[in-house]
PDB file of N, CA and C in Angstrom:
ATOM      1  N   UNK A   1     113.004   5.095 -35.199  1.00  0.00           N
ATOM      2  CA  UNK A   1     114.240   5.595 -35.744  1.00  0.00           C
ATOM      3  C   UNK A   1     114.059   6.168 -37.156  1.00  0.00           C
ATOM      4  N   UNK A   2     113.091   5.574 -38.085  1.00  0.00           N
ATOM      5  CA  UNK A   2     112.908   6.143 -39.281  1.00  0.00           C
ATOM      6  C   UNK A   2     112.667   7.573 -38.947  1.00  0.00           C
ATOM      7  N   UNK A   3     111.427   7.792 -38.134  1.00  0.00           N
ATOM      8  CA  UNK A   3     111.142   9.054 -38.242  1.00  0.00           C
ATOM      9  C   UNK A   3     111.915  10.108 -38.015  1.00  0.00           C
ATOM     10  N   UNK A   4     112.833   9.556 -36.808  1.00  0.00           N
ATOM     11  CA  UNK A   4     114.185  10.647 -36.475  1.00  0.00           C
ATOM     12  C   UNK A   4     115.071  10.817 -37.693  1.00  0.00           C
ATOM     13  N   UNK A   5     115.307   9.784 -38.575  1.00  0.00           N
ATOM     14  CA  UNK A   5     116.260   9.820 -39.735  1.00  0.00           C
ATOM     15  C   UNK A   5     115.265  10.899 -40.455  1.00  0.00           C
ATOM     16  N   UNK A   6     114.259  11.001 -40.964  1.00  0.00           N
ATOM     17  CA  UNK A   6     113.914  12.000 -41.739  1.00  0.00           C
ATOM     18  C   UNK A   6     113.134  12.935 -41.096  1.00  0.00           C
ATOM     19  N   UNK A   7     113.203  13.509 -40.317  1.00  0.00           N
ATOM     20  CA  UNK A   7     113.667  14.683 -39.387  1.00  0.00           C
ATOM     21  C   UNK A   7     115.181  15.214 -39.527  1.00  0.00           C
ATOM     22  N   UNK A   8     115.327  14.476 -39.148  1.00  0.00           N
ATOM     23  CA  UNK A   8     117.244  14.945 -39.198  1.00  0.00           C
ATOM     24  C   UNK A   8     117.754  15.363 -40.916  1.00  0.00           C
ATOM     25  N   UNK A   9     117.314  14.481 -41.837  1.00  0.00           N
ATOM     26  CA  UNK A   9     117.162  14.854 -43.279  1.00  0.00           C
ATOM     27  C   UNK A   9     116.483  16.241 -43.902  1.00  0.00           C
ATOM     28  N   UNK A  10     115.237  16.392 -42.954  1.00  0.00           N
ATOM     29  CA  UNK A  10     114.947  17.698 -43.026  1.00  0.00           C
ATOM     30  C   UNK A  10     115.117  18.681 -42.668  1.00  0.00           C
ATOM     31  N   UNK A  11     115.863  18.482 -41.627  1.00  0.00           N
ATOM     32  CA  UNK A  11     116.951  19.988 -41.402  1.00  0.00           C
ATOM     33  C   UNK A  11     117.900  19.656 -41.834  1.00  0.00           C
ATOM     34  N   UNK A  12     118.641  19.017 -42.540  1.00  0.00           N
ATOM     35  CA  UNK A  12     119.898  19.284 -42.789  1.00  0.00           C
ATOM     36  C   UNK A  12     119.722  19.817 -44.398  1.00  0.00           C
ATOM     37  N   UNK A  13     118.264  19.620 -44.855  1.00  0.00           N
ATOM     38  CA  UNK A  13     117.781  20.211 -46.310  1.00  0.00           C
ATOM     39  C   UNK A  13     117.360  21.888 -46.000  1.00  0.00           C
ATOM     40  N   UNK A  14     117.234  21.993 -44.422  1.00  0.00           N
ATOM     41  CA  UNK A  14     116.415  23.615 -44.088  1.00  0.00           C
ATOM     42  C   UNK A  14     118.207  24.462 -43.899  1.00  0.00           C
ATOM     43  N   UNK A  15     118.778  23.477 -43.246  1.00  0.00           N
ATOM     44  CA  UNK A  15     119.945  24.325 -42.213  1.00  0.00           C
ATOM     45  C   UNK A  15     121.231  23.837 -42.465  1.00  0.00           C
ATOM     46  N   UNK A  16     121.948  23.548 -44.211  1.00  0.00           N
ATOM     47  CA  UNK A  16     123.336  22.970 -44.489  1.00  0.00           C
ATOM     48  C   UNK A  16     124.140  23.302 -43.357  1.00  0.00           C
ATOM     49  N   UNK A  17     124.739  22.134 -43.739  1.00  0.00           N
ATOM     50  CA  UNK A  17     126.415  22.280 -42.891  1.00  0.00           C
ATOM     51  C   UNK A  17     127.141  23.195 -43.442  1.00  0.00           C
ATOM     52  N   UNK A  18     128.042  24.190 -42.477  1.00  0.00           N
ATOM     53  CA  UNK A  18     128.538  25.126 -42.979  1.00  0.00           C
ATOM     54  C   UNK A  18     130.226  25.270 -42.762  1.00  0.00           C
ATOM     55  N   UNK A  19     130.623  26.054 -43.378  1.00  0.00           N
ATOM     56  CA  UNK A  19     131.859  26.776 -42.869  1.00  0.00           C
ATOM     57  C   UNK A  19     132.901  25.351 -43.670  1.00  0.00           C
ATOM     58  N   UNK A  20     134.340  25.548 -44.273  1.00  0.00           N
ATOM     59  CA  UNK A  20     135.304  24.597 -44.665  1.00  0.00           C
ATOM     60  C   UNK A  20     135.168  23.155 -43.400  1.00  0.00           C
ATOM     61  N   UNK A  21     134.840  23.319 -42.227  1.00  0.00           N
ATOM     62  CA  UNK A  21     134.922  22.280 -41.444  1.00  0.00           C
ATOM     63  C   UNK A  21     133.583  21.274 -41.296  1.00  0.00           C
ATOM     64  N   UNK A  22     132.117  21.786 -42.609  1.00  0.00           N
ATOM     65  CA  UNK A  22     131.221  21.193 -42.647  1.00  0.00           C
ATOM     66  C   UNK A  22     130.486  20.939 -41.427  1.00  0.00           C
ATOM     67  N   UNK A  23     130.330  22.271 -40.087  1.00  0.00           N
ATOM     68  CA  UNK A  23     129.887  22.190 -39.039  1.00  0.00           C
ATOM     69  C   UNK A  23     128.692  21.620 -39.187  1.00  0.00           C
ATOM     70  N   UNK A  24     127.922  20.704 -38.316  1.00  0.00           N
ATOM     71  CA  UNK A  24     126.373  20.292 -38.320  1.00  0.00           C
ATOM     72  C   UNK A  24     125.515  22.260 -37.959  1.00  0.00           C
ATOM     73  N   UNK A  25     124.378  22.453 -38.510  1.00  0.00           N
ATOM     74  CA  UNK A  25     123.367  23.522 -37.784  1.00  0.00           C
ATOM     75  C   UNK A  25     123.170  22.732 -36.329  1.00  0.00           C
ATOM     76  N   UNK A  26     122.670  23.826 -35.762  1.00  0.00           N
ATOM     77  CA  UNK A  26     122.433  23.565 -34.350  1.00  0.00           C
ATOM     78  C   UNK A  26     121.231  22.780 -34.307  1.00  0.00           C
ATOM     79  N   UNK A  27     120.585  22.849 -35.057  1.00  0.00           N
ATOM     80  CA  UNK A  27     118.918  21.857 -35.396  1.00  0.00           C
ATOM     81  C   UNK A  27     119.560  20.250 -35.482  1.00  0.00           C
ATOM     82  N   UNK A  28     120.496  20.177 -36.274  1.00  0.00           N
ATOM     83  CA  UNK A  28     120.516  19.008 -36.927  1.00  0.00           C
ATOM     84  C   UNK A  28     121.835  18.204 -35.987  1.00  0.00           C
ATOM     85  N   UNK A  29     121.830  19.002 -35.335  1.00  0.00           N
ATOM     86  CA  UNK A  29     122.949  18.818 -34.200  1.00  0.00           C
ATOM     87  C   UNK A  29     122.043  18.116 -32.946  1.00  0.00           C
ATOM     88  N   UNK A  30     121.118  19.026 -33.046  1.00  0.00           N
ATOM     89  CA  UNK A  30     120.168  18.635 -31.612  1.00  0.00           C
ATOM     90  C   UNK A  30     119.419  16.929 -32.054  1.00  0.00           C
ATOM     91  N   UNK A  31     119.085  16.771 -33.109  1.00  0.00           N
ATOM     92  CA  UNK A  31     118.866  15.953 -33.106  1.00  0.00           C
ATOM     93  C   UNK A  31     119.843  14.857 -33.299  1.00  0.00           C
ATOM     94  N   UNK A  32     120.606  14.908 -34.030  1.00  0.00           N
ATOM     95  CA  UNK A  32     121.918  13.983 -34.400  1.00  0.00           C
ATOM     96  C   UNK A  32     122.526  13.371 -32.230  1.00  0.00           C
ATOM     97  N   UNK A  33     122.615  14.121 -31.839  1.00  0.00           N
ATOM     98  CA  UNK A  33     122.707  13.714 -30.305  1.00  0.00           C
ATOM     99  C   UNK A  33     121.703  12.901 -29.619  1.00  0.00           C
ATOM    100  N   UNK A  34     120.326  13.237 -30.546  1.00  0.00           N
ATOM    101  CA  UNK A  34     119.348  11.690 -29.952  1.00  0.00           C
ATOM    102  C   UNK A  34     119.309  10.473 -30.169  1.00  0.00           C
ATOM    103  N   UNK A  35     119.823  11.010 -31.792  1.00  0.00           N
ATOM    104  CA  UNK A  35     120.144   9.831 -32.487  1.00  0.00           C
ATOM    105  C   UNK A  35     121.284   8.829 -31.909  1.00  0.00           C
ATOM    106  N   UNK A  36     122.324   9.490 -32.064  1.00  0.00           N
ATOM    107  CA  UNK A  36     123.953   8.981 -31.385  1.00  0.00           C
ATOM    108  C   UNK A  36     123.615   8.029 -29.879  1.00  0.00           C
ATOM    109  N   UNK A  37     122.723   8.956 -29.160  1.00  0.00           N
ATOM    110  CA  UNK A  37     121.909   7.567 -28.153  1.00  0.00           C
ATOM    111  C   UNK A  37     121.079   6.980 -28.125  1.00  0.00           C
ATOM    112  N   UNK A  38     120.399   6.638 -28.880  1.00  0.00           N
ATOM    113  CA  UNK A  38     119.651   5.864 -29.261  1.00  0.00           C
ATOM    114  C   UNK A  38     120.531   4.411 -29.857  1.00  0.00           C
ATOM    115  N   UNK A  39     121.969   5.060 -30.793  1.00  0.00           N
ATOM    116  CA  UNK A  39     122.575   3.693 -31.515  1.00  0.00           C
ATOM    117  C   UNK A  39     123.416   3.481 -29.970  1.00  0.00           C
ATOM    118  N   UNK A  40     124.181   4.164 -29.134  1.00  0.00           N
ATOM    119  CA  UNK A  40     124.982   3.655 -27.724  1.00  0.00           C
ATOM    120  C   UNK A  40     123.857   3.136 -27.089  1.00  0.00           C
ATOM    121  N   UNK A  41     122.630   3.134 -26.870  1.00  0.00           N
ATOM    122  CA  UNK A  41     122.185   2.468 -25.992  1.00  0.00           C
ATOM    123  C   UNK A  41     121.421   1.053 -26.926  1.00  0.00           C
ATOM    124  N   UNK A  42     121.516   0.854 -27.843  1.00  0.00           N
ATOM    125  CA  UNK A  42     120.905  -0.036 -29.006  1.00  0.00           C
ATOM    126  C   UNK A  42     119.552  -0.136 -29.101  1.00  0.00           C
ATOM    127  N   UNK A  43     118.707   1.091 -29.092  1.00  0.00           N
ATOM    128  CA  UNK A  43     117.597   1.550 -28.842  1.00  0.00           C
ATOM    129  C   UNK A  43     117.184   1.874 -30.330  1.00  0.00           C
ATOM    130  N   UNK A  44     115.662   1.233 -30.622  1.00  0.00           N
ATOM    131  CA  UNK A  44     115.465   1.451 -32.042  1.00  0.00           C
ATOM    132  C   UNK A  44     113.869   2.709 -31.815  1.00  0.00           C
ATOM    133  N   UNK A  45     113.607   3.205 -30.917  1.00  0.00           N
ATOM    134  CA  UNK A  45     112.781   4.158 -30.554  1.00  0.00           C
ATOM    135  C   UNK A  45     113.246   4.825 -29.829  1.00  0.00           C
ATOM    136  N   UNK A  46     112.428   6.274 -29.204  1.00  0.00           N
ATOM    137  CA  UNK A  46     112.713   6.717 -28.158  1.00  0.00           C
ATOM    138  C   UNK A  46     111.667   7.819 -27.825  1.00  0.00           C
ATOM    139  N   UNK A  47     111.391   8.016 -26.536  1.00  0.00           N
ATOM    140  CA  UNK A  47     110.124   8.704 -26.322  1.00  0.00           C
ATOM    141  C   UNK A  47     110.229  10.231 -26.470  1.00  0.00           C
ATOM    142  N   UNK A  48     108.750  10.671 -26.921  1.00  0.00           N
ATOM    143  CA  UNK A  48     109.154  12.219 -27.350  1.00  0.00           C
ATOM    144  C   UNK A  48     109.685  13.067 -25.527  1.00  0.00           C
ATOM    145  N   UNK A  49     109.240  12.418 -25.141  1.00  0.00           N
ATOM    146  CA  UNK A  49     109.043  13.326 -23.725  1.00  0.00           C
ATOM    147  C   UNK A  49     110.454  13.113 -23.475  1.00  0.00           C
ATOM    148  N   UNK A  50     111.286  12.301 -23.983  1.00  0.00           N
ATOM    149  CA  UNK A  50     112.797  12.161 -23.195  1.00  0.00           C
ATOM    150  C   UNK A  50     113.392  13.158 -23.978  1.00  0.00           C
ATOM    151  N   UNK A  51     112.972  13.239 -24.831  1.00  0.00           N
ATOM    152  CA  UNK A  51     114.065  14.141 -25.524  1.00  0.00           C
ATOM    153  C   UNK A  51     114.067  15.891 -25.235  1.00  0.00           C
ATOM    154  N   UNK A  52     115.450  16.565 -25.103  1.00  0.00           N
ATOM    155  CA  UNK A  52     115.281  17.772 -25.031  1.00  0.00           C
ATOM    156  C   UNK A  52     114.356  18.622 -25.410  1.00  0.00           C
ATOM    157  N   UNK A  53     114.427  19.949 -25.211  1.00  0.00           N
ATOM    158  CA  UNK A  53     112.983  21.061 -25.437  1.00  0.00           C
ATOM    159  C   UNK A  53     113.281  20.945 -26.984  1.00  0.00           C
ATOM    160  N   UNK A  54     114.492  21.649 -27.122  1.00  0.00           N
ATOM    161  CA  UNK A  54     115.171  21.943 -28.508  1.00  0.00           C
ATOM    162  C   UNK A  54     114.667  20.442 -29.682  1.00  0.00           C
ATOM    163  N   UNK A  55     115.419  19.280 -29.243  1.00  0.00           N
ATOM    164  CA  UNK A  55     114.696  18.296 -30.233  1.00  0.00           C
ATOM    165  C   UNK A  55     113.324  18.108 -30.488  1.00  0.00           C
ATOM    166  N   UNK A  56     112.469  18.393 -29.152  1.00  0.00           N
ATOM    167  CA  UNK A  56     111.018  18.459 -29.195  1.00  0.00           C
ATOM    168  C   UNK A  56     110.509  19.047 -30.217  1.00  0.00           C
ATOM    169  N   UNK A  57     111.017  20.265 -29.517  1.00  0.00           N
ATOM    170  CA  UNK A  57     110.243  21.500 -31.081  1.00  0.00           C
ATOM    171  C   UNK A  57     110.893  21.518 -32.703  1.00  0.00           C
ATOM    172  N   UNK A  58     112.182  20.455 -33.091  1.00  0.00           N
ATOM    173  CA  UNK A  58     112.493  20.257 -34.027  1.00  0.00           C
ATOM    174  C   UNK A  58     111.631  19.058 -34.813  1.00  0.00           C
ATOM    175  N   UNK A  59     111.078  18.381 -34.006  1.00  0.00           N
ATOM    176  CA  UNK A  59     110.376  17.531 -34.074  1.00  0.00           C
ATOM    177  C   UNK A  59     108.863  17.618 -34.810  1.00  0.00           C
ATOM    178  N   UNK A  60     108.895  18.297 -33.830  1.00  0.00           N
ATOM    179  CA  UNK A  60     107.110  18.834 -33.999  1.00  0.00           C
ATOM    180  C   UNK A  60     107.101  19.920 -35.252  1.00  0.00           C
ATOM    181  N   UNK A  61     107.833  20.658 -35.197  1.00  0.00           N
ATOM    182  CA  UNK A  61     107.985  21.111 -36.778  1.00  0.00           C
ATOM    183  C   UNK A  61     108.153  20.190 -38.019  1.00  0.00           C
ATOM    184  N   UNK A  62     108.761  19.577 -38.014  1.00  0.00           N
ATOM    185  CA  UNK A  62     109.065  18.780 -39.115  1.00  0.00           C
ATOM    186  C   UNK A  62     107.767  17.982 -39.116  1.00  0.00           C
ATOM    187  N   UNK A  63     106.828  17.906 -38.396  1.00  0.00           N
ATOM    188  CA  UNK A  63     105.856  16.875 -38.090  1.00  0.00           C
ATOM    189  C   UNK A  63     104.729  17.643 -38.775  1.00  0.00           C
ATOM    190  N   UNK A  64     104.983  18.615 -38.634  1.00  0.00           N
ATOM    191  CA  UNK A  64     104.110  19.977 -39.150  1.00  0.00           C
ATOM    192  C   UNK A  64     104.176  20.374 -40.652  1.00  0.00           C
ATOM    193  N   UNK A  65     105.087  20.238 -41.154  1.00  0.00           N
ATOM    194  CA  UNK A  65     105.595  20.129 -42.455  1.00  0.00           C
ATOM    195  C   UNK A  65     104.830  19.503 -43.262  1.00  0.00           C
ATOM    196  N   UNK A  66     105.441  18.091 -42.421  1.00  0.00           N
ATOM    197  CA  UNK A  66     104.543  16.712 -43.475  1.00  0.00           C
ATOM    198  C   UNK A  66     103.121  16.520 -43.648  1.00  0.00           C
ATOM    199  N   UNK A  67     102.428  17.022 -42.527  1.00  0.00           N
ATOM    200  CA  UNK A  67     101.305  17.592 -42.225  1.00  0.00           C
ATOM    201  C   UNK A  67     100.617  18.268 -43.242  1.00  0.00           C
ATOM    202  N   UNK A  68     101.582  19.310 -43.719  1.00  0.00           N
ATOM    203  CA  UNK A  68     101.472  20.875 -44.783  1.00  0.00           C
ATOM    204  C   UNK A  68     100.988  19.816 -46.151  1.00  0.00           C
ATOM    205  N   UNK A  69     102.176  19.274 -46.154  1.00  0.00           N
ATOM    206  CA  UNK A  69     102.624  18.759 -47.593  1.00  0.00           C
ATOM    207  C   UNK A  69     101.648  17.829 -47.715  1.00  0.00           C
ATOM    208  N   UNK A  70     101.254  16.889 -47.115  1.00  0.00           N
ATOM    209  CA  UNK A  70      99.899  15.704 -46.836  1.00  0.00           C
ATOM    210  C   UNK A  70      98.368  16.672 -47.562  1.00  0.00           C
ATOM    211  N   UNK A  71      98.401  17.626 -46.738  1.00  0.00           N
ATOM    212  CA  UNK A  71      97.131  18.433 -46.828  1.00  0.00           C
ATOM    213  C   UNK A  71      97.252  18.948 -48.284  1.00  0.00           C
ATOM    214  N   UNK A  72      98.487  19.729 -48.381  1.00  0.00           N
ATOM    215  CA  UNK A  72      98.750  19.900 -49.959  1.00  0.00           C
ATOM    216  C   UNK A  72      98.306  19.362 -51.163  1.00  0.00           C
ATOM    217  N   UNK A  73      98.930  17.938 -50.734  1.00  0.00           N
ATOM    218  CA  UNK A  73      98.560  16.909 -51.748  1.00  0.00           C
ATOM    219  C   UNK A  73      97.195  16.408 -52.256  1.00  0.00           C
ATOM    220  N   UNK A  74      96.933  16.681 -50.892  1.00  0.00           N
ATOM    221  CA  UNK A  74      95.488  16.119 -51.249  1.00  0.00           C
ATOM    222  C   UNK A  74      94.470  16.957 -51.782  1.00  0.00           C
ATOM    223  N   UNK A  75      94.779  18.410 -51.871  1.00  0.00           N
ATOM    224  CA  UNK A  75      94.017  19.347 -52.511  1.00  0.00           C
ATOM    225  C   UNK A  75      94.195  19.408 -53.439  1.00  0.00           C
ATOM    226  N   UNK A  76      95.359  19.264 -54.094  1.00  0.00           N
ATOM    227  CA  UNK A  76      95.763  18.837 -55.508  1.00  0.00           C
ATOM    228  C   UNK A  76      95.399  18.141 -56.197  1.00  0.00           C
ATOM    229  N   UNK A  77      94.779  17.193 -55.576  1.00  0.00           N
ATOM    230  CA  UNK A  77      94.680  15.855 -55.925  1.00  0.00           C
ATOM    231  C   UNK A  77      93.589  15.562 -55.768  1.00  0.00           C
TER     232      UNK A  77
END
């Protein structure tokens, strides 16, 4: 569940909520719906393969990121 929480943190830093009604992006939407079952079913994981195409590849990006930023660091450093 951590990892989904900051996933979901990172698109909602790539893709604000918009419009006076503070719509979710469709990214942060896709995932926010894995999330939402994960807490109805009282599930503190959940497998990548269950989850939609769309959360998949939101996933794996953000996974890719940290990846970036890891490698970053360490060249820096």
């Amino acid at each position: 569940m951590p990892e989904l929480e900051q996933a979901i943190n990172y698109w909602r830093l790539q893709r604000p909520a918009i419009g006076e009604e503070c719509a979710l992006s469709p990214e942060v939407n896709a995932l926010a719906d894995v999330y939402a079952l994960m807490i109805i079913n009282h599930s503190s994981s959940v497998a990548l393969a269950s989850m939609g195409s769309v959360a998949q590849q939101l996933i794996a990006a953000w996974r890719q990121h940290m990846l970036d930023l890891s490698a970053a660091a360490r060249s820096v450093g």
